[in-house]
Protein backbone atom coordinates (compact mmCIF):
# COMPACT_ATOMS: atom_id res chain seq x y z
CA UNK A 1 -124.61 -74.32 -146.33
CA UNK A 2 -124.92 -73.20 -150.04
CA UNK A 3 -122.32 -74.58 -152.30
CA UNK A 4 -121.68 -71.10 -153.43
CA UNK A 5 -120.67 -70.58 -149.34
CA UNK A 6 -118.62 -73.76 -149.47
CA UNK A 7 -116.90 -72.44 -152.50
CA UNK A 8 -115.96 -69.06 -150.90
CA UNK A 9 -114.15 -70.60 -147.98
CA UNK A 10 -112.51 -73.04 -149.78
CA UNK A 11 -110.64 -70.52 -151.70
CA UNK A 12 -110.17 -68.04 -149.17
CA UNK A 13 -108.04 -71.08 -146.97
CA UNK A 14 -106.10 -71.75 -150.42
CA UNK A 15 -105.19 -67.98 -150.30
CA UNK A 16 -104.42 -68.27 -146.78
CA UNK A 17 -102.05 -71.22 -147.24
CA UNK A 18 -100.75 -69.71 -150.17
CA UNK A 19 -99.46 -66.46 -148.39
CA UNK A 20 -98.20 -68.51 -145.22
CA UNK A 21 -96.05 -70.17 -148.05
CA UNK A 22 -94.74 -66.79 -149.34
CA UNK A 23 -94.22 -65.64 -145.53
CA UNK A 24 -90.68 -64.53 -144.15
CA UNK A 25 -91.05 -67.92 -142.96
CA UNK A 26 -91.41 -66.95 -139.41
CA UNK A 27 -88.18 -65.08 -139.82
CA UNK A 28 -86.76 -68.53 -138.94
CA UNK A 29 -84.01 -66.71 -136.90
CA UNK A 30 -81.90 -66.03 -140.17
CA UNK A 31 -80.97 -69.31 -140.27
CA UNK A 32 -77.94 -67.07 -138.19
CA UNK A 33 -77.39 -65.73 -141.70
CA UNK A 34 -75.81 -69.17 -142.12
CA UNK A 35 -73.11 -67.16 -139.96
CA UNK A 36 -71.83 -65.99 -142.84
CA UNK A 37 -69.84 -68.79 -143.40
CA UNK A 38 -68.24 -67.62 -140.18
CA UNK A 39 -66.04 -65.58 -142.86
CA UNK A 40 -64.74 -68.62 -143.47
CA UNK A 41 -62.79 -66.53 -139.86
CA UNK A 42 -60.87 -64.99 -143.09
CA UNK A 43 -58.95 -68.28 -143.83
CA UNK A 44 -56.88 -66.60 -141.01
CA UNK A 45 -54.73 -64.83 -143.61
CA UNK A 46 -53.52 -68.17 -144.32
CA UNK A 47 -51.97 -67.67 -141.29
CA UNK A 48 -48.78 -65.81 -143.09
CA UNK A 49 -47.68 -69.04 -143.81
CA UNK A 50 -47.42 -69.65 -140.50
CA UNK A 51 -46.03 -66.79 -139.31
CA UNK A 52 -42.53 -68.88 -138.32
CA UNK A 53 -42.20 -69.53 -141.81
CA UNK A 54 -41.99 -65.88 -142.49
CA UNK A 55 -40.15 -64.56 -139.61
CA UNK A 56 -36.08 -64.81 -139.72
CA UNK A 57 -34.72 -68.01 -137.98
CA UNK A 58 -33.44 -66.10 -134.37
CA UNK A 59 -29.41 -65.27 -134.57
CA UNK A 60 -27.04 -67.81 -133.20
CA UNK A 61 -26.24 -66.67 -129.51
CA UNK A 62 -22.66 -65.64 -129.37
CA UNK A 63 -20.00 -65.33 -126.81
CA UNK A 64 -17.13 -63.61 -127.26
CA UNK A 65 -13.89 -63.50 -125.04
CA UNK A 66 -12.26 -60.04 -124.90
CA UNK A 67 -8.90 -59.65 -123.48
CA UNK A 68 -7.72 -56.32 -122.75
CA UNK A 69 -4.88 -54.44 -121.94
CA UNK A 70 -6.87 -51.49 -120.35
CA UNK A 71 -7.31 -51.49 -116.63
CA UNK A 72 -9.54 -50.33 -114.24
CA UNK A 73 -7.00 -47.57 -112.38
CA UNK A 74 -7.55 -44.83 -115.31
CA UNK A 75 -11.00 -45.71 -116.32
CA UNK A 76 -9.86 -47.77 -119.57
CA UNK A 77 -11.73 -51.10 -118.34
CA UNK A 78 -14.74 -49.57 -117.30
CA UNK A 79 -14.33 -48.08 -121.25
CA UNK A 80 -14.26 -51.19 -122.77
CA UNK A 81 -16.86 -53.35 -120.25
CA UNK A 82 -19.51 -49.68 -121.06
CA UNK A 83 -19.48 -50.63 -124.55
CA UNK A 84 -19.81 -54.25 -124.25
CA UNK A 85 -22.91 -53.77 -122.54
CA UNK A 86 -23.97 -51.37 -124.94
CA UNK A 87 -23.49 -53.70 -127.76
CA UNK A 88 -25.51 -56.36 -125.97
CA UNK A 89 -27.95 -54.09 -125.11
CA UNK A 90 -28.91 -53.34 -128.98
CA UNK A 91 -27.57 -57.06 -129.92
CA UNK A 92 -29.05 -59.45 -127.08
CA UNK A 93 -27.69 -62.79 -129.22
CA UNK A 94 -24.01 -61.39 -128.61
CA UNK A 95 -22.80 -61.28 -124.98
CA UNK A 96 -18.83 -60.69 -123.75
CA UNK A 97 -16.18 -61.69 -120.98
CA UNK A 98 -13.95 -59.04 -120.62
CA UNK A 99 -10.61 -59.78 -119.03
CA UNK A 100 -8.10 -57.20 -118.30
CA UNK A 101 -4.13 -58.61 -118.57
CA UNK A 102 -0.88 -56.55 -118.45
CA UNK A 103 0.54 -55.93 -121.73
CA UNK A 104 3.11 -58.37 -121.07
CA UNK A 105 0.56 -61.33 -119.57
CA UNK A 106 -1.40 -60.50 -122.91
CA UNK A 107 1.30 -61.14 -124.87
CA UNK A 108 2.42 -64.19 -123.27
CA UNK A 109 -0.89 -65.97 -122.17
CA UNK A 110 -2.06 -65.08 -126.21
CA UNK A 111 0.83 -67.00 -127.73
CA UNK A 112 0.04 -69.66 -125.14
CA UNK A 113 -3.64 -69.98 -125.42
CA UNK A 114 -2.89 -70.18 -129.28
CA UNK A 115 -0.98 -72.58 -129.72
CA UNK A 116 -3.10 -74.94 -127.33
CA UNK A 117 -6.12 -73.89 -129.77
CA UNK A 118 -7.92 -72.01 -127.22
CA UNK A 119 -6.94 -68.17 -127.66
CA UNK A 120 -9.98 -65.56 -127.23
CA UNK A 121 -11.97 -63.98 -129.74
CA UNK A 122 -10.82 -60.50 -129.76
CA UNK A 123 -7.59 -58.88 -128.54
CA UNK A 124 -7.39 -54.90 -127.56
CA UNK A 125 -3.84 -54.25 -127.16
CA UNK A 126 -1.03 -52.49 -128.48
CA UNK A 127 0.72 -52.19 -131.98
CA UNK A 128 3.93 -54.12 -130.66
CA UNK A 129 2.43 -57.06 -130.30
CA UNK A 130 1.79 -57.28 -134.03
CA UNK A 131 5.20 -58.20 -134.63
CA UNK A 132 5.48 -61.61 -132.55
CA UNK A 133 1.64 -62.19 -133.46
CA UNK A 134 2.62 -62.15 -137.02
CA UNK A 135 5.88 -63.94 -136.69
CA UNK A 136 3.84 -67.11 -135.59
CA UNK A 137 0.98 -67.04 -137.43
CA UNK A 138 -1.59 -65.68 -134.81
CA UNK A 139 -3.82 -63.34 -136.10
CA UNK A 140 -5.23 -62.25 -138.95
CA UNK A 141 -5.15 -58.98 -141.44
CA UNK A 142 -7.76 -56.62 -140.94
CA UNK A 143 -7.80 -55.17 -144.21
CA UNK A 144 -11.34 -56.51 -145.39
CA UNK A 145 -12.73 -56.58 -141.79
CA UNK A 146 -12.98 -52.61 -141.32
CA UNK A 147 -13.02 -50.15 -143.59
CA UNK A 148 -9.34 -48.76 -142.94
CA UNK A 149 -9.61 -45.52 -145.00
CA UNK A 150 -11.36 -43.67 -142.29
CA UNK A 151 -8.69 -44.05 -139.91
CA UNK A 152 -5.18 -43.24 -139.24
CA UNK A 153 -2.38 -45.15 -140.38
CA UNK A 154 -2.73 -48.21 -138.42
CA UNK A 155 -0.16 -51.32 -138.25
CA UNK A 156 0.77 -52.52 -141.77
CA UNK A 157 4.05 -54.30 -142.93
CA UNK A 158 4.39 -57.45 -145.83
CA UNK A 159 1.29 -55.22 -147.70
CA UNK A 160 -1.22 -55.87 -145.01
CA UNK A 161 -3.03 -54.53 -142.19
CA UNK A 162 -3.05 -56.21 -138.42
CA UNK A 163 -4.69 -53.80 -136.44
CA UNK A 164 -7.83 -52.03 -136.38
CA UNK A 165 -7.38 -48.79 -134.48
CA UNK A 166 -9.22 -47.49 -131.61
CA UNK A 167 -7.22 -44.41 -130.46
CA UNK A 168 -4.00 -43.11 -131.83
CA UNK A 169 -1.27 -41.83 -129.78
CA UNK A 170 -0.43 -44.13 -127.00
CA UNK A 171 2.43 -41.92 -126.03
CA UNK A 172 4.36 -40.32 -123.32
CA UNK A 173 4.22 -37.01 -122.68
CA UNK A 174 4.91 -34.35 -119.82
CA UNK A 175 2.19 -33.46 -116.66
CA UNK A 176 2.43 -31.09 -114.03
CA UNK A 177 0.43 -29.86 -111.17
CA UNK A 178 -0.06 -26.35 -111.95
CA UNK A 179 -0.03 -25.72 -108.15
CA UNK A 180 3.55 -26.52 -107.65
CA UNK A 181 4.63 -26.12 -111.38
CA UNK A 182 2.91 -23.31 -113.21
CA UNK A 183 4.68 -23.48 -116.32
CA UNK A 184 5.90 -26.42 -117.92
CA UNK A 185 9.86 -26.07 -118.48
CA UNK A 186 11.54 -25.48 -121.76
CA UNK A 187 14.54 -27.37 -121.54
CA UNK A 188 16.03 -30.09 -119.40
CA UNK A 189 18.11 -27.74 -117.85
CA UNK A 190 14.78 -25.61 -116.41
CA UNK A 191 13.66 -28.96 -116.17
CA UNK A 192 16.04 -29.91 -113.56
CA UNK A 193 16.45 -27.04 -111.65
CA UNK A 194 12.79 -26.69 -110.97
CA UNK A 195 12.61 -30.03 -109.44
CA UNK A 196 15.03 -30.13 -107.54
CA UNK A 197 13.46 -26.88 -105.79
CA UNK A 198 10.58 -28.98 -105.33
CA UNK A 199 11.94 -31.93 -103.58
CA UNK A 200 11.96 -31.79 -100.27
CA UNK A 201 9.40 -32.05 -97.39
CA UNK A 202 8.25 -35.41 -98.51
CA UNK A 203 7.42 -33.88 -102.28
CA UNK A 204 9.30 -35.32 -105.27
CA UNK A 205 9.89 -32.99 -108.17
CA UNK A 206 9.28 -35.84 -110.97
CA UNK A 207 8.33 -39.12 -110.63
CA UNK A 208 8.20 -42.18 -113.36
CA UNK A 209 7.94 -45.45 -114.14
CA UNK A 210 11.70 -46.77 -113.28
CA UNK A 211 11.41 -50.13 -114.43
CA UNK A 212 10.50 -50.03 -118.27
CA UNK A 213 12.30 -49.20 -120.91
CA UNK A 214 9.61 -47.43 -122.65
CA UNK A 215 10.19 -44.52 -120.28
CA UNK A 216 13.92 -44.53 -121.89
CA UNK A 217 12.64 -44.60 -125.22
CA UNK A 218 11.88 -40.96 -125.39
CA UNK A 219 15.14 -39.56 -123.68
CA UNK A 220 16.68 -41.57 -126.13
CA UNK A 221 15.19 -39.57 -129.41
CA UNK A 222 16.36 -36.18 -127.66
CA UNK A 223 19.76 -37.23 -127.24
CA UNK A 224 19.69 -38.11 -130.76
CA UNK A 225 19.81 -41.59 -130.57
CA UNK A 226 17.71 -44.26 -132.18
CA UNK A 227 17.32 -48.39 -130.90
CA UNK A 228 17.90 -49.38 -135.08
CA UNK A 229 19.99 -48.46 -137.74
CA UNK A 230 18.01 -47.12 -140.98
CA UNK A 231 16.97 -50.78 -141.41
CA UNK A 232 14.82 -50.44 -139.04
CA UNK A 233 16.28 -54.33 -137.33
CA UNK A 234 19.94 -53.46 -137.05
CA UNK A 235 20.00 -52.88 -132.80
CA UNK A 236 21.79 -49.75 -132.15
CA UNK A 237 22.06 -49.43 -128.31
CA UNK A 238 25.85 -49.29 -127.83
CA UNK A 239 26.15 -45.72 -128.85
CA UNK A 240 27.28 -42.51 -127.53
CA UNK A 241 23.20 -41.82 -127.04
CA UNK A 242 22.15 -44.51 -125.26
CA UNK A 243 25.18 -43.62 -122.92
CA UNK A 244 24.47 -40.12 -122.72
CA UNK A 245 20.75 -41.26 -121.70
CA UNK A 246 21.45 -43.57 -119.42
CA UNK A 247 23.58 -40.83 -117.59
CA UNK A 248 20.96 -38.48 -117.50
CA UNK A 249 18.29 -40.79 -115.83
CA UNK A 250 21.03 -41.72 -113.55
CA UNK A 251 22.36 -38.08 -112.84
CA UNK A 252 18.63 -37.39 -112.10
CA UNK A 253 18.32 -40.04 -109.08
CA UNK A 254 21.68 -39.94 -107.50
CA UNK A 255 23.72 -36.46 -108.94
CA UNK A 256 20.97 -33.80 -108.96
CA UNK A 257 18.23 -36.28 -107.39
CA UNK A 258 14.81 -35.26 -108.21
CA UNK A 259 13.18 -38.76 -108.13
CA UNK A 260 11.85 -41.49 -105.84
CA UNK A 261 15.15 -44.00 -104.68
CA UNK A 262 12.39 -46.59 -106.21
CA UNK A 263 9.30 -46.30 -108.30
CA UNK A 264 7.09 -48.56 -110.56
CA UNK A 265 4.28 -47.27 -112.40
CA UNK A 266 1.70 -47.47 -110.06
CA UNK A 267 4.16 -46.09 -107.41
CA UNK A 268 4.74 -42.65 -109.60
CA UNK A 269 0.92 -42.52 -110.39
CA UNK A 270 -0.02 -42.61 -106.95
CA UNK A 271 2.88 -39.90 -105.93
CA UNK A 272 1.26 -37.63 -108.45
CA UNK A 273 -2.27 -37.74 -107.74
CA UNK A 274 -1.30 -37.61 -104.68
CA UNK A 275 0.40 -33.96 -105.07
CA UNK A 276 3.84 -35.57 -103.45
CA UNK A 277 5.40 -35.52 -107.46
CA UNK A 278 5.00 -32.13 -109.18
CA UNK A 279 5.72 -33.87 -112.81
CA UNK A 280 5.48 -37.37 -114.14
CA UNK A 281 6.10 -38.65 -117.63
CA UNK A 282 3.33 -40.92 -118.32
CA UNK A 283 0.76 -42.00 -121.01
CA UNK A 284 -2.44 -40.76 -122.84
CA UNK A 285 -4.14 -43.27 -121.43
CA UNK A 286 -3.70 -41.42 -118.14
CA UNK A 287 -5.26 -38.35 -118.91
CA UNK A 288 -8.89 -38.80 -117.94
CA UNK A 289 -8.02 -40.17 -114.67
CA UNK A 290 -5.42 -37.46 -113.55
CA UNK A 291 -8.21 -35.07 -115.09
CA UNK A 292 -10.56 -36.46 -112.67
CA UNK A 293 -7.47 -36.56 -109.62
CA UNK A 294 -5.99 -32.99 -110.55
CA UNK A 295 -9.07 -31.09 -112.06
CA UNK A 296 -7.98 -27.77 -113.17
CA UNK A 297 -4.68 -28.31 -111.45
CA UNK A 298 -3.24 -31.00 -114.42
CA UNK A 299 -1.09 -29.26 -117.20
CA UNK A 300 -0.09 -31.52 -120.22
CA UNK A 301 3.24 -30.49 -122.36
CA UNK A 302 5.89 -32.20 -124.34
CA UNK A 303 8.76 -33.52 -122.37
CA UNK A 304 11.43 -30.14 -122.34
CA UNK A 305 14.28 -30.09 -124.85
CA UNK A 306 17.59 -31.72 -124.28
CA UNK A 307 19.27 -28.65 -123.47
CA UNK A 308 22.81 -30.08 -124.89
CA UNK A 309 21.24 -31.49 -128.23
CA UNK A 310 18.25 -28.60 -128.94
CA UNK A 311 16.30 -32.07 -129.52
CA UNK A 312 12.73 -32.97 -127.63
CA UNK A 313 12.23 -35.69 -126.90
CA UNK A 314 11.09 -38.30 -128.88
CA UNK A 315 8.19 -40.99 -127.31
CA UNK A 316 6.69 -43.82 -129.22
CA UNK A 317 3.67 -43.30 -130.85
CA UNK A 318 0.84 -45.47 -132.26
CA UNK A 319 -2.37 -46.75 -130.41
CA UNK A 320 -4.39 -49.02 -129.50
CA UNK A 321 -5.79 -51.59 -131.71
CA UNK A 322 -8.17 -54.36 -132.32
CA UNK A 323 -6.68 -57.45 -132.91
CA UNK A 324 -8.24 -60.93 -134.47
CA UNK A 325 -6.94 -64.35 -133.98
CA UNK A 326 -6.41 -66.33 -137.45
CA UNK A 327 -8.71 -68.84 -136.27
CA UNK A 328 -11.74 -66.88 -135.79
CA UNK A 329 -14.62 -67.50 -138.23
CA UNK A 330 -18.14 -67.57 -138.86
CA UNK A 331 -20.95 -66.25 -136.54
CA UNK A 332 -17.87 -65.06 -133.95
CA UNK A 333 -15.99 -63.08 -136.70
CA UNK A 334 -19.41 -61.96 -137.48
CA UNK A 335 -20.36 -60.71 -134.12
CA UNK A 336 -16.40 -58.93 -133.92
CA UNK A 337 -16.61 -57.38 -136.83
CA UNK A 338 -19.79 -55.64 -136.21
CA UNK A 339 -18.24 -54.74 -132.57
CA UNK A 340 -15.54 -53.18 -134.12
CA UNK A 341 -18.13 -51.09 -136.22
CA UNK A 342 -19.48 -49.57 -133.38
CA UNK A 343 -16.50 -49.33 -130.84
CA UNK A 344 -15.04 -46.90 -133.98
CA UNK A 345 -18.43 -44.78 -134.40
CA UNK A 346 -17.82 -41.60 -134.41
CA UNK A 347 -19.97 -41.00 -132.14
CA UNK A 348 -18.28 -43.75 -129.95
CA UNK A 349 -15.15 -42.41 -130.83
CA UNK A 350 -15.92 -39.19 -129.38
CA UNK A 351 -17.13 -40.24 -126.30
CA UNK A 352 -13.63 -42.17 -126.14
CA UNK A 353 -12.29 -38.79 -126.18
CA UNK A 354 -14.74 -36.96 -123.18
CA UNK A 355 -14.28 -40.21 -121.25
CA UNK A 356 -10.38 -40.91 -121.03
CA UNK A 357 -9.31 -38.03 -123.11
CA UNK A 358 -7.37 -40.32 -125.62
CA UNK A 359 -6.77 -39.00 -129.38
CA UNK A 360 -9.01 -40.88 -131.41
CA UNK A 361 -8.16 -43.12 -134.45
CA UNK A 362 -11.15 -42.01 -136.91
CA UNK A 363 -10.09 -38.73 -139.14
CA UNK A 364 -13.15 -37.00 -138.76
CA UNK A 365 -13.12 -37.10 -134.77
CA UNK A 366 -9.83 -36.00 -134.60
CA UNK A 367 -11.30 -32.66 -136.62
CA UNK A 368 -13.81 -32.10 -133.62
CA UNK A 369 -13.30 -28.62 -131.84
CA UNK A 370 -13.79 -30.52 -128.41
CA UNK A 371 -10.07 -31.51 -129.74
CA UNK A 372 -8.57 -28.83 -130.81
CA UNK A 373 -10.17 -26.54 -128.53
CA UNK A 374 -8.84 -28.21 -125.13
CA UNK A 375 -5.84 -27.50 -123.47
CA UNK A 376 -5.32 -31.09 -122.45
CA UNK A 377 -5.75 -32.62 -125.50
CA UNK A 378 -3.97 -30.14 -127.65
CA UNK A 379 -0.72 -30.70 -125.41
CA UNK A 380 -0.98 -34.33 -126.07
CA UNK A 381 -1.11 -33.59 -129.74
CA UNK A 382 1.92 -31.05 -129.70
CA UNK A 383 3.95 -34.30 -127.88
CA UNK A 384 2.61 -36.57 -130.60
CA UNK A 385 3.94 -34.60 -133.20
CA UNK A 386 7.36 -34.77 -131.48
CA UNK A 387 7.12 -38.62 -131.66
CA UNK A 388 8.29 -41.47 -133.93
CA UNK A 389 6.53 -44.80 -134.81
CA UNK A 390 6.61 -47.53 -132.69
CA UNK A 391 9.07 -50.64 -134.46
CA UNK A 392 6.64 -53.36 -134.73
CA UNK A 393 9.18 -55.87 -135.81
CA UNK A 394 10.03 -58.74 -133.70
CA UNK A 395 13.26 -57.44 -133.28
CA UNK A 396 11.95 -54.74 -130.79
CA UNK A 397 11.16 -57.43 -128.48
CA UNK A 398 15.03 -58.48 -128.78
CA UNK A 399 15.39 -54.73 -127.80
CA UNK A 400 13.04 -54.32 -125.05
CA UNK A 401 14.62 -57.35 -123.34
CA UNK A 402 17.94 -56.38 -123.60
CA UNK A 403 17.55 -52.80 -122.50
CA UNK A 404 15.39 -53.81 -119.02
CA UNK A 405 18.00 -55.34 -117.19
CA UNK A 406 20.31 -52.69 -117.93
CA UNK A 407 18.47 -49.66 -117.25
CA UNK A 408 18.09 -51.14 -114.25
CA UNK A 409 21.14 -52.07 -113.41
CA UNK A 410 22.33 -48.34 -113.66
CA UNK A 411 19.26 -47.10 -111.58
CA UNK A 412 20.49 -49.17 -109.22
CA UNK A 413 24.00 -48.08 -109.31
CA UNK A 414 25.57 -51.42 -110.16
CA UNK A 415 26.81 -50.68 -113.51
CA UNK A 416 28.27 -47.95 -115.41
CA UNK A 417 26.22 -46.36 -117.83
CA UNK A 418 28.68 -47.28 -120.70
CA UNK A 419 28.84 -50.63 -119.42
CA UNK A 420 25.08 -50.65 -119.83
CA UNK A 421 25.12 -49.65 -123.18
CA UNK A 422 27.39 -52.08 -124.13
CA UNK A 423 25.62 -55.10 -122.46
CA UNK A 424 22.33 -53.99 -123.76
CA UNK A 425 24.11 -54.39 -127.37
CA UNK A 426 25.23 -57.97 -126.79
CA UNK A 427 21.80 -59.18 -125.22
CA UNK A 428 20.02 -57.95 -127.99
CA UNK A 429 22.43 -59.35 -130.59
CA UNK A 430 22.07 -62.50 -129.20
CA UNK A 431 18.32 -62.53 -128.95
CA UNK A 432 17.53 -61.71 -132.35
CA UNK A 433 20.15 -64.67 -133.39
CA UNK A 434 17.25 -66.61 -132.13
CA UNK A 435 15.01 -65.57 -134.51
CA UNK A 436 17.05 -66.29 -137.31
């Protein structure tokens, strides 16, 4: 071998190393592109800071204790309970217990549970309870709890608010069955004589609630009389009024009897869905379910004119109302105040209206043709107009008590009517002493 040979080859295996060096290296299985630093797995958006450091701590899971005064008989309870559910529905942390009571248990088991320290979270009652909530420093104003300016007047006295209003109205009124009453009569006088055609065969002309004075309060107005004097505490039941009106409600049982010999509330309601009473003097809150009982057949009017004073009768009016116990606070008042905010929608409010056919307490519901434009309705707002505000003083409790007994006692023909009149007077004197 020629060292010119040995030369050759030496350099040609330098070259060869030399591009082996320079080589993809094998493609050393891209060194799995030093897995692109795994994109560092994108510093996993720093985690939004830990995503429960971002998100909003979860609400407080509330409870609140409703009592109501609506029951289930005209649909009111199943109201309230449908929007309770609703509420939870779009606000899971807030649940309710509903719990129906009579006005009066309402009252009474309210001041109880108070003063032990363990009232409920929300009341839905009516405006006379305000007065002997007030008086013993239940509940608290409403004023900066709702706005109040898109409502009716609601219950206000010493500058503040206690209510927040649901419905408006809450009065009695005149309903017929068009089948045995076609038109509703003018005067007391038509009144009379038209039911008294109608009772026989088991069939009562008129039918009401015999054993509250609230039914008086009405007959009272159209005989011109008034339970206070223009201070609005003063009782005023031993007058020639009251007398007169305790006659007539007698006269109408036992002189020209058109009436039951007894009948509660739920005894007239049942009479007249029933078609055994042709008319019944009841409530607002009644409407939906006679609508439901009487279809087509229900007829709604103001009570007719005292034929001897040319005055209608005059019913209470004012509502129904939320009311708030002093003590409530923090998340609970929180949770009730946003209930309140949707019980009063108007869309809410409106559905109040298709569903028990109650006036409602927002101004720009009451402006909805679905109002004006119904029979039903529009003959419950003819008897409003006819009304006068319901005293919320405590004094009206003084009058309610003193006028129970003898109503009754006259229905039952134990006592003159005069007599009545007079005793009412003295019970109610001495109540309101008590107060003093």
């Amino acid at each position: 071998m020629s060292k010119k040979f040995l030369k050759v080859m030496s350099m040609l295996l330098i070259a060869v190393f030399v591009l082996a060096a320079c080589a993809p290296a094998a493609t050393p299985e891209p060194a799995a592109p030093a897995e692109p630093a795994a994109p560092a797995e994108p510093a996993a958006p720093a985690e939004p800071a830990a995503p429960a450091a971002t998100e909003a701590p979860k609400a407080e899971p509330v409870k609140i204790v409703l009592w109501t005064k609506e029951g289930e008989a005209d649909g009111g309870l199943q109201y309230v309970t449908s929007l309770t559910d609703a509420f939870t529905a779009a606000n899971p942390d807030v649940t309710f217990e509903v719990v129906n009571k009579e006005i009066e248990t309402l009252r009474e088991d309210f001041q109880t549970s108070s003063l032990a320290g363990n009232p409920p979270d929300l009341l839905w009652t009516v405006s006379d309870h305000a007065g002997p909530f007030t008086a013993a420093d239940l509940i608290q104003p409403v004023d900066d709890l709702v706005d109040l300016s898109k409502f009716v007047p609601s219950v206000a006295f010493d500058g503040k608010t206690w209510g927040a209003p649901i419905s408006s109205g809450n009065h009695l009124m005149l309903l017929y069955n068009k089948d045995l009453v076609p038109t509703a009569p003018a005067d007391t006088e038509e009144f009379v004589k038209v039911a008294q055609e109608l009772t026989k065969d088991g069939v009562y002309g008129f039918a009401y609630n015999q054993t509250e004075p609230f039914w008086l309060a009405p007959w009272l107005g159209g005989f011109g009389g008034a339970v206070f004097a223009a201070d609005g505490v003063t009782p005023t039941l031993n007058t020639p009024e009251m007398t007169a009106t305790l006659q007539f409600l007698y006269d109408i049982k036992y002189t020209t009897p058109i009436v039951p010999a007894e009948s509660d509330y739920n005894g007239a309601d049942t009479l007249f869905k029933e078609g055994k009473a042709a008319m019944i003097v009841n409530g607002d809150w009644s409407l939906g379910d006679y609508k439901t009982a009487l279809g087509d057949k229900l007829g709604v009017a103001p009570l007719p004119m005292v034929k001897s004073t040319g005055k209608y009768p005059a019913p209470y009016t004012s509502g129904v109302y939320f009311m708030v116990p002093k003590s409530l606070e923090g998340a609970k008042l929180e949770a009730v105040k946003k209930f309140m905010e949707f019980t009063t929608s108007e869309e809410n409010q409106i559905n109040m209206v298709k569903t028990l056919s109650r006036l409602p307490a927002l101004k720009v519901a009451l402006e909805d043709p679905m109002i004006k434009d119904d029979p039903i309705l529009a003959g419950s707002s003819m008897q409003m107009s006819y009304g006068t505000p319901m005293p919320v003083v405590l004094e009206m409790r003084c009058v309610w008590d003193g006028l129970k007994p003898e109503m009754q006692a006259v229905l039952a023909n134990t006592k003159p009517a005069a007599d009545a009149a007079a005793a009412a007077q003295t019970a109610a004197e001495t109540c309101i002493k008590t107060l003093e």
